[in-house]
Protein backbone atom coordinates (compact mmCIF):
# COMPACT_ATOMS: atom_id res chain seq x y z
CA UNK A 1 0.06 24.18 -8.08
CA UNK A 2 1.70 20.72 -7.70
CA UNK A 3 4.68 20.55 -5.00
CA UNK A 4 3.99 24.22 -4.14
CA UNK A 5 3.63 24.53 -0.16
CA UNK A 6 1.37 26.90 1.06
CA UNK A 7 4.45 29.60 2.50
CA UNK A 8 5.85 29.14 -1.26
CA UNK A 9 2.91 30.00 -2.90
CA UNK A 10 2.57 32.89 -0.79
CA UNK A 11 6.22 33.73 -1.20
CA UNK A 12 5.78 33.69 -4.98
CA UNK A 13 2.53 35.68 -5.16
CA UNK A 14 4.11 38.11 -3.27
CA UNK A 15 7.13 38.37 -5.37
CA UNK A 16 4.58 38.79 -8.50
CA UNK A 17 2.78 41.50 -6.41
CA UNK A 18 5.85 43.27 -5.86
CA UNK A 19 7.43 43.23 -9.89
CA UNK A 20 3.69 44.16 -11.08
CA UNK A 21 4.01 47.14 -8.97
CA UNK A 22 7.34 48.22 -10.12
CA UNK A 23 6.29 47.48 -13.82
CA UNK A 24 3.03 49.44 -13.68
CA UNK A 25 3.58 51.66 -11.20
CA UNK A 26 7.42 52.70 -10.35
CA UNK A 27 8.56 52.57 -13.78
CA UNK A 28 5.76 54.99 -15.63
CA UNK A 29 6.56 57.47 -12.91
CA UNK A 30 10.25 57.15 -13.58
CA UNK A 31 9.88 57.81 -16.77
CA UNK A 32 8.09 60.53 -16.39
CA UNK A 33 10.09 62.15 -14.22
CA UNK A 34 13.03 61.67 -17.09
CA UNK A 35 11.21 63.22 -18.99
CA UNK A 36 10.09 66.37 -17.28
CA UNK A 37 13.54 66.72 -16.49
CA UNK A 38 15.17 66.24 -19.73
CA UNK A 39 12.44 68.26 -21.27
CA UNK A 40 13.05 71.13 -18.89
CA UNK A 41 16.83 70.29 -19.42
CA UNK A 42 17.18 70.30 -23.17
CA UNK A 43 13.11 71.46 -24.60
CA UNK A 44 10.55 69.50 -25.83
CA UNK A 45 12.28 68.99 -29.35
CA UNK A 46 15.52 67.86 -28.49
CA UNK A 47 13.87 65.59 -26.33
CA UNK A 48 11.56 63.82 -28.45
CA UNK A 49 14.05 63.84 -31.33
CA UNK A 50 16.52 61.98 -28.53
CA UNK A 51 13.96 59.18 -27.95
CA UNK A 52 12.97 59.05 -31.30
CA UNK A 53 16.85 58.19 -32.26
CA UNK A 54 17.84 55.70 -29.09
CA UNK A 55 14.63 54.17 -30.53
CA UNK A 56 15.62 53.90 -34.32
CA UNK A 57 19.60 52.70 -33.34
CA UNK A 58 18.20 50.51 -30.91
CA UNK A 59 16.25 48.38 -33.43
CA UNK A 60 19.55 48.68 -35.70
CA UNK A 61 21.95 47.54 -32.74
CA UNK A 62 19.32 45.00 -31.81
CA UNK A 63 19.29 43.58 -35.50
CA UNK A 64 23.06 43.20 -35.41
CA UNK A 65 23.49 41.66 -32.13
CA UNK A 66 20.20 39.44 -33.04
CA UNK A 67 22.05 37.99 -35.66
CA UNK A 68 25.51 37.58 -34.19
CA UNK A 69 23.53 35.76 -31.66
CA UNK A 70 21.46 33.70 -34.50
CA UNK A 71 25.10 32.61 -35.91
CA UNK A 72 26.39 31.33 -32.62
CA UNK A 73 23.27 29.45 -31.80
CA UNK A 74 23.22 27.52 -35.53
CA UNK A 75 26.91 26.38 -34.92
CA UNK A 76 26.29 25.35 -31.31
CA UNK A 77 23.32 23.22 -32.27
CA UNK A 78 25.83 21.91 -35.76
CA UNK A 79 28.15 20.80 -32.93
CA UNK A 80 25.83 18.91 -31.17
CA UNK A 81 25.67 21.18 -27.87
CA UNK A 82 22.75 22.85 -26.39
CA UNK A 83 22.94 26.42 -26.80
CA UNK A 84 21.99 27.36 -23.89
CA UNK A 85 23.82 30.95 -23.73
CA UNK A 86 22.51 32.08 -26.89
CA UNK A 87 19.15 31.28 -25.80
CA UNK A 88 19.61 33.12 -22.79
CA UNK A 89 20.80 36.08 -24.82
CA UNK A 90 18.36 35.84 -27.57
CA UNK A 91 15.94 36.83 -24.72
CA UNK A 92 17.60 39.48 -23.58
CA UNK A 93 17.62 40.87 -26.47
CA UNK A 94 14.11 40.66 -27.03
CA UNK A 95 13.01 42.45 -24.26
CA UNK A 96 16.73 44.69 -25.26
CA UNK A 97 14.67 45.13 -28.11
CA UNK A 98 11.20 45.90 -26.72
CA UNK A 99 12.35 48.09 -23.88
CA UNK A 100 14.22 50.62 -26.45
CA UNK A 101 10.90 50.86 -28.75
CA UNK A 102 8.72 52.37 -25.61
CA UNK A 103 9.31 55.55 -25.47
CA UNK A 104 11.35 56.66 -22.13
CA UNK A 105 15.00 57.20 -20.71
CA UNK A 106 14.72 54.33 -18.16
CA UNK A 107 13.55 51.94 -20.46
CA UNK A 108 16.46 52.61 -23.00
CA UNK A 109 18.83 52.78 -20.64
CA UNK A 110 17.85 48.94 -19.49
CA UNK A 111 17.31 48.34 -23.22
CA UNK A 112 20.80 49.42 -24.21
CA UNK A 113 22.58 47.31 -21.01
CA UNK A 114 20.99 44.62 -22.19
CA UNK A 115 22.53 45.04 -25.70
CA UNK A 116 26.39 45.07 -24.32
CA UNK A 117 27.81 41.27 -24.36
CA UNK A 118 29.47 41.89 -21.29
CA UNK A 119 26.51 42.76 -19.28
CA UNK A 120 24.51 39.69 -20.57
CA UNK A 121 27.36 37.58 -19.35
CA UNK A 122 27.37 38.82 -15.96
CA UNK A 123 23.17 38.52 -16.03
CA UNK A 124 24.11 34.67 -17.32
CA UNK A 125 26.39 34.18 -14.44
CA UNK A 126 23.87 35.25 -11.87
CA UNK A 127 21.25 33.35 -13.51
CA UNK A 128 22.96 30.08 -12.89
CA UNK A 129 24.25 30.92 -9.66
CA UNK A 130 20.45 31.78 -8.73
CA UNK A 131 18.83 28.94 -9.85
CA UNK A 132 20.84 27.11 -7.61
CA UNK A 133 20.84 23.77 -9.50
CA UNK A 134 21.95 22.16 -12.67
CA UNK A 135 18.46 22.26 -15.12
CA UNK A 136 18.44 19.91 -17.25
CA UNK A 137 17.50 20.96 -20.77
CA UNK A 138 15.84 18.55 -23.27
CA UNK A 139 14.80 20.10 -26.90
CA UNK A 140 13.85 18.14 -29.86
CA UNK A 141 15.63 19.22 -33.22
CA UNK A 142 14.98 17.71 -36.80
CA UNK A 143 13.70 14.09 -34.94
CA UNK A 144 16.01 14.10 -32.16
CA UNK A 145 16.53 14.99 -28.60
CA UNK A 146 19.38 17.40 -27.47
CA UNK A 147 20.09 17.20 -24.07
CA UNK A 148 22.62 19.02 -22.13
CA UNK A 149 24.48 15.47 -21.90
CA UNK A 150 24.33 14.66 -25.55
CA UNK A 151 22.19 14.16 -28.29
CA UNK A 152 19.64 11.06 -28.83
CA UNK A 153 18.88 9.90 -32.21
CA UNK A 154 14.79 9.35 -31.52
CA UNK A 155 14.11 7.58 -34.99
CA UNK A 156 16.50 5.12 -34.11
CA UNK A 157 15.26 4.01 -30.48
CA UNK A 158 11.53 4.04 -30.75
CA UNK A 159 8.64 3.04 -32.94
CA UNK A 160 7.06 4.89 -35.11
CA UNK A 161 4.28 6.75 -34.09
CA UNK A 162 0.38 5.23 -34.48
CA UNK A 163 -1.69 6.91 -36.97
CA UNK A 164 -5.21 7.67 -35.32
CA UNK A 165 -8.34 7.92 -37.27
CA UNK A 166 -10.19 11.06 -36.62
């Protein structure tokens, strides 16, 4: 990797090493200890009819919040802003959304955190803060570039793109 040193690259491999073990690992045996216990707790019915339920509201709530999100991010980008927010919570609601359809306590309790506006601002907040510098964000929308200091008009500053022959 370009610009990596050789204690960064280490730093970041280990940092992979370390969330593959708590996504593979950790988290299947969580859940399966929620499980045993809320099986033991409540009976096997109960329990899968539980999951089966977070599971079906999730994907409603999901739906809902997907689109309330969807609405915000059309009028940011009919203002002329970057929406950089709703993309940030259009992710978390995919993996909101992803995390309530596997099966498990753990994973819906995440799942439905992820789903309350409040939370996603404070996981917003310490996104920026841990980035620990302004990223600059350049998208191109309907032939022109939106960047987080305005918008450029493309089809008015450059030529027209060359045609090349196959």
């Amino acid at each position: 990797m370009a610009g990596l040193t050789a204690s960064t690259y280490r730093s970041l491999a280990c940092k992979v090493v370390v969330v593959l073990f708590l996504l593979f690992v950790a988290l299947p045996i969580a859940e399966i200890y929620a499980l045993i216990k809320m099986g033991s707790w409540l009976g096997l019915f109960p329990t899968l009819a539980i999951l089966v339920l977070v599971s079906a509201a999730g994907a409603a709530l999901v739906k809902r919040e997907g689109l309330r999100v969807f609405r915000r991010f059309k009028e940011q980008i009919a203002a002329g802003n970057m929406p950089t927010n709703e993309m940030v919570d259009g992710v978390c609601l995919l993996i909101a959304g992803v995390l309530l359809v596997v099966p498990g306590f753990v994973t819906d309790a995440v799942g439905l955190l992820l789903l309350l506006p409040p939370f996603r601002v404070l996981l917003r907040r310490r996104l920026k803060k841990s980035s620990g510098k302004k990223v600059n964000i350049v998208a191109t929308y309907n032939g022109r570039i939106v960047e987080t200091n305005g918008v450029i008009n493309v089809n008015e500053h450059s030529n027209p793109p060359k045609e090349i022959e196959p």
